[in-house]
N, C-alpha and C. Protein backbone atom coordinates (compact mmCIF):
# COMPACT_ATOMS: atom_id res chain seq x y z
N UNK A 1 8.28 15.98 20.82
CA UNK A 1 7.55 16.21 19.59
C UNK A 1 8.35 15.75 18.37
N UNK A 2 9.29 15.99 18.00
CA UNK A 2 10.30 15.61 17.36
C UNK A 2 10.40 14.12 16.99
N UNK A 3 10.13 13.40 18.37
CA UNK A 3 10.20 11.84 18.50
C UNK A 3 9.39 11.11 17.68
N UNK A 4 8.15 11.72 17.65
CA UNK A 4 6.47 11.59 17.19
C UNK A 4 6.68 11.90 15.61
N UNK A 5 7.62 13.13 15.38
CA UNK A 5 7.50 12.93 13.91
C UNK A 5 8.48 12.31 12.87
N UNK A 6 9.48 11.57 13.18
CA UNK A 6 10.45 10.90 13.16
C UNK A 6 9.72 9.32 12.82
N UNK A 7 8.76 8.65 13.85
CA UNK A 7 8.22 7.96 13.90
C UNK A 7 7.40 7.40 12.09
N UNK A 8 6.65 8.77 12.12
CA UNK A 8 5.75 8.94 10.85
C UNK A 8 6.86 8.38 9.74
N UNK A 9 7.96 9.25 9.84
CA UNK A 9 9.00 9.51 8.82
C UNK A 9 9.31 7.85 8.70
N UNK A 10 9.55 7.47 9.38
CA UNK A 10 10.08 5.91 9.32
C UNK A 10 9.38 5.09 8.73
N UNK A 11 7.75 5.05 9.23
CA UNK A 11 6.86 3.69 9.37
C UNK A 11 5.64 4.66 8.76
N UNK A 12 5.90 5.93 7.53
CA UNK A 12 4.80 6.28 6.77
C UNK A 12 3.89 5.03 5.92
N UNK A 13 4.75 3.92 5.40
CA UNK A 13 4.52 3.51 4.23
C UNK A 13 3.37 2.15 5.35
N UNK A 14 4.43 2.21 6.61
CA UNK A 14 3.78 0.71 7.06
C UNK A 14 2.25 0.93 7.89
N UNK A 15 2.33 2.51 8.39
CA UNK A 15 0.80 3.08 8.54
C UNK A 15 -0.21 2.98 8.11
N UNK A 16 -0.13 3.72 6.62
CA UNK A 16 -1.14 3.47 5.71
C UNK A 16 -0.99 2.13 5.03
N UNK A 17 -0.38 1.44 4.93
CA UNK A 17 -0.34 0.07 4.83
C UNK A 17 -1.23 -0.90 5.44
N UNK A 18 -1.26 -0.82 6.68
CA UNK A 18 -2.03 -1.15 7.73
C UNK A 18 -3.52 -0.72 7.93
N UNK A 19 -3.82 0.66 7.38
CA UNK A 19 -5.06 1.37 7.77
C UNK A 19 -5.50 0.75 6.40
N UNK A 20 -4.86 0.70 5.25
CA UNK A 20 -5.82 0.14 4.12
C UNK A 20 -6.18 -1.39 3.82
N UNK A 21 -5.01 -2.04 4.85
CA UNK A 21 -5.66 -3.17 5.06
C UNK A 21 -7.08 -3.28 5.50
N UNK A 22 -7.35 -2.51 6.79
CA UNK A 22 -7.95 -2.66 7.58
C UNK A 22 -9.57 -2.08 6.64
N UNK A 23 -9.34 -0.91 5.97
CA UNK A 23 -10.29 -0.75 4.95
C UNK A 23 -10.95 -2.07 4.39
N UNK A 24 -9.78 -2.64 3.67
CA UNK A 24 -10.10 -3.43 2.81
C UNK A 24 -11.19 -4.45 3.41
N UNK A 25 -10.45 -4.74 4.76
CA UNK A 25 -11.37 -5.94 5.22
C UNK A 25 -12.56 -5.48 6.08
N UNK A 26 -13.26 -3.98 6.03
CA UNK A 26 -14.47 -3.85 6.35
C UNK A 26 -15.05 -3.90 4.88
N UNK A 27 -14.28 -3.70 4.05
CA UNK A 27 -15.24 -3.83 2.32
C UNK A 27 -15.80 -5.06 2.17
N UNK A 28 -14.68 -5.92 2.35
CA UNK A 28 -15.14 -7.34 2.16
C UNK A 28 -16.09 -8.27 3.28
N UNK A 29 -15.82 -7.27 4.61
CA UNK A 29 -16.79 -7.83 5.38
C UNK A 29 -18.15 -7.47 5.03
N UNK A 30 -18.08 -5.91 4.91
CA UNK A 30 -19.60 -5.39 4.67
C UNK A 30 -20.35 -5.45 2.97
N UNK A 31 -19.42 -5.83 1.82
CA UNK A 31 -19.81 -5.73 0.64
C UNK A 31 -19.46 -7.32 0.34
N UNK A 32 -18.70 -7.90 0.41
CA UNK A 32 -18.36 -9.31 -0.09
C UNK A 32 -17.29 -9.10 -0.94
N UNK A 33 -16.56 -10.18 -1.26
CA UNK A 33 -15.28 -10.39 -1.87
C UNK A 33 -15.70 -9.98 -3.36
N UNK A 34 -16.54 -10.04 -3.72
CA UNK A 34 -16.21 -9.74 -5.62
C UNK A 34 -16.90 -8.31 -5.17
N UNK A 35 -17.32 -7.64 -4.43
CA UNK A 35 -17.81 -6.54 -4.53
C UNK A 35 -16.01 -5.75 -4.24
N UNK A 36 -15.93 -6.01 -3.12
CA UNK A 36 -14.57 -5.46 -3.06
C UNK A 36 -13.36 -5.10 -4.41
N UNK A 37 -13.73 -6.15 -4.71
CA UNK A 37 -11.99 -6.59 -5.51
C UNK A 37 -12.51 -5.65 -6.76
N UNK A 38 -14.32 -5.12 -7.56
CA UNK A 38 -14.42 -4.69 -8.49
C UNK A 38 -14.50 -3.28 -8.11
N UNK A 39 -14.62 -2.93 -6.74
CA UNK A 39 -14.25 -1.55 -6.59
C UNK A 39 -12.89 -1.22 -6.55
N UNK A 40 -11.52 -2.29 -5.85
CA UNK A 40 -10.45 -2.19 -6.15
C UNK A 40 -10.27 -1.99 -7.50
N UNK A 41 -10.49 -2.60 -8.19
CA UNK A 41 -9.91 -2.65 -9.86
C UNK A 41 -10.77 -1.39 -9.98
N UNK A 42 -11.58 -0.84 -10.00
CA UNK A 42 -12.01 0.56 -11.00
C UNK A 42 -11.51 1.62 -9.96
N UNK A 43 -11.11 1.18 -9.05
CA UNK A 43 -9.80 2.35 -8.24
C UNK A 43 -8.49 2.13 -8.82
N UNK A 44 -7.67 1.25 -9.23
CA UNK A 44 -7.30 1.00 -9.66
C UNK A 44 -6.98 1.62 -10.96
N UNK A 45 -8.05 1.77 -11.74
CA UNK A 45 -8.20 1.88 -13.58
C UNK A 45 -8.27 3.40 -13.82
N UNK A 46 -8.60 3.66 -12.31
CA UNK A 46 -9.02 4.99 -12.17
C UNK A 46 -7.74 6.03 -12.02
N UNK A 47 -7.00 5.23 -11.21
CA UNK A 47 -5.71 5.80 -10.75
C UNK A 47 -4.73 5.52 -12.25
N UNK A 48 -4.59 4.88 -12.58
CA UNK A 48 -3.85 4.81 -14.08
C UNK A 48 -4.14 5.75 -14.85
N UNK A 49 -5.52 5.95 -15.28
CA UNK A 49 -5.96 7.01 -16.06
C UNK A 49 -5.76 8.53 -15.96
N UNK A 50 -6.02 8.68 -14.05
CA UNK A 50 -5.48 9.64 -13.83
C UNK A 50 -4.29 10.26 -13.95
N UNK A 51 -3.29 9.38 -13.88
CA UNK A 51 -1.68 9.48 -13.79
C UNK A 51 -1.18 9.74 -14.91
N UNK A 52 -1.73 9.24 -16.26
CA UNK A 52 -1.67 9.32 -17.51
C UNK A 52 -2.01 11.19 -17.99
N UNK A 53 -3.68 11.12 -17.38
CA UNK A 53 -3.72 12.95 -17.42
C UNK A 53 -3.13 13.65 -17.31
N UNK A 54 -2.31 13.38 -15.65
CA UNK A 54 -1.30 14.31 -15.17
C UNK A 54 0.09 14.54 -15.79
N UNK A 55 0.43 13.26 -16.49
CA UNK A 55 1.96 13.15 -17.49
C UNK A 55 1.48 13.82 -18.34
N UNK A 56 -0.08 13.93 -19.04
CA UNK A 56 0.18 14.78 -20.14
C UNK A 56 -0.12 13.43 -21.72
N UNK A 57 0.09 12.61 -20.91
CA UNK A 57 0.00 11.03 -21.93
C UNK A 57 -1.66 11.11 -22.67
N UNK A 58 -2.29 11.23 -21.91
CA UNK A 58 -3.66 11.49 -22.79
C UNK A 58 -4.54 12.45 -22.52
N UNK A 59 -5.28 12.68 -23.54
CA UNK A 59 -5.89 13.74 -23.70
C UNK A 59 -7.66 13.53 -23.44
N UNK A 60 -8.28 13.71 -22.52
CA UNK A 60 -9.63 13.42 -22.10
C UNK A 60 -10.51 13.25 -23.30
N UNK A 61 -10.40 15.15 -24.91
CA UNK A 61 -11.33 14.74 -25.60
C UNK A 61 -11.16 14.15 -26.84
N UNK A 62 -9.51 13.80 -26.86
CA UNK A 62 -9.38 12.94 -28.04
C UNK A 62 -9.66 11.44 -27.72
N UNK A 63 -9.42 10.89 -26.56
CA UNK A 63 -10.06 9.79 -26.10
C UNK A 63 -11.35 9.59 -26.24
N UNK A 64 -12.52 10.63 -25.56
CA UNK A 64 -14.06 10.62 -26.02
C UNK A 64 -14.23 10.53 -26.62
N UNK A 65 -13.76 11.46 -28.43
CA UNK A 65 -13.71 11.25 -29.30
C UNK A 65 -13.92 9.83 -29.71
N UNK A 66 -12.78 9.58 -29.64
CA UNK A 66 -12.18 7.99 -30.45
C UNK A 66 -13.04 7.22 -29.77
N UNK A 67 -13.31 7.09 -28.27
CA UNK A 67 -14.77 5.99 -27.83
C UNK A 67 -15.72 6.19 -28.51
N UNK A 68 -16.55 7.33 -28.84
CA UNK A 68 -17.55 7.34 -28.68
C UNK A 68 -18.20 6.79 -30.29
N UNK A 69 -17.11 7.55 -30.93
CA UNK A 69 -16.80 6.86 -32.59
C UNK A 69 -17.00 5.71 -32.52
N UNK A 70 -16.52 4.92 -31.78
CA UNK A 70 -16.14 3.36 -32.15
C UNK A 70 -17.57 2.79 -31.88
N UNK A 71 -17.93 3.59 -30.62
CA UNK A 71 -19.39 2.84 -29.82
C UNK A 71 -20.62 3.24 -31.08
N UNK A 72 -20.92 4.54 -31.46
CA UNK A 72 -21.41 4.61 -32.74
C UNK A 72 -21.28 3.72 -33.69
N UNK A 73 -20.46 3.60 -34.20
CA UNK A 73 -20.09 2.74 -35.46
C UNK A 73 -20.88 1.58 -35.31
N UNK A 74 -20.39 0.69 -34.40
CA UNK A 74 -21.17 -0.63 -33.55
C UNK A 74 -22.81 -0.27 -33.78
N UNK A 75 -23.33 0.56 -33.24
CA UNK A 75 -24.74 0.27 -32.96
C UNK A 75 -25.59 1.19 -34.34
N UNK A 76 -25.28 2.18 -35.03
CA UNK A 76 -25.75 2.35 -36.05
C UNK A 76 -25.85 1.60 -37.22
């Protein structure tokens, strides 16, 4: 048992490495290449944003704020 988790410990990174390859290329098999790559990028944009929350770097309603201002401004 020991052996088995040793294993993980080693080749964590090259596991999921491998399994998200393998994701990737049922996305692109079953959705197509620009479908893929624009769900990558807003996973992606998504994960930044999040990471930012968690530091504390931004603030959800001073951001809304400041969008929603700007998007107003524009169309009124």
């Amino acid at each position: 048992m020991e052996e088995g988790r040793g294993i993980w410990r080693r080749h964590a990174g090259k596991i999921v490495g491998a399994a998200a390859g393998v994701v990737i290329a049922l996305l692109v098999k079953w959705l197509g290449l620009g479908w893929t790559l624009l769900a990558l990028a807003l996973a992606w944009l998504g994960l930044q944003i999040g990471a930012r929350v968690d530091e504390g770097e931004l603030d959800w309603a001073e951001t809304l704020e400041r969008w929603w201002s700007r998007t107003g401004k524009r169309h009124g």
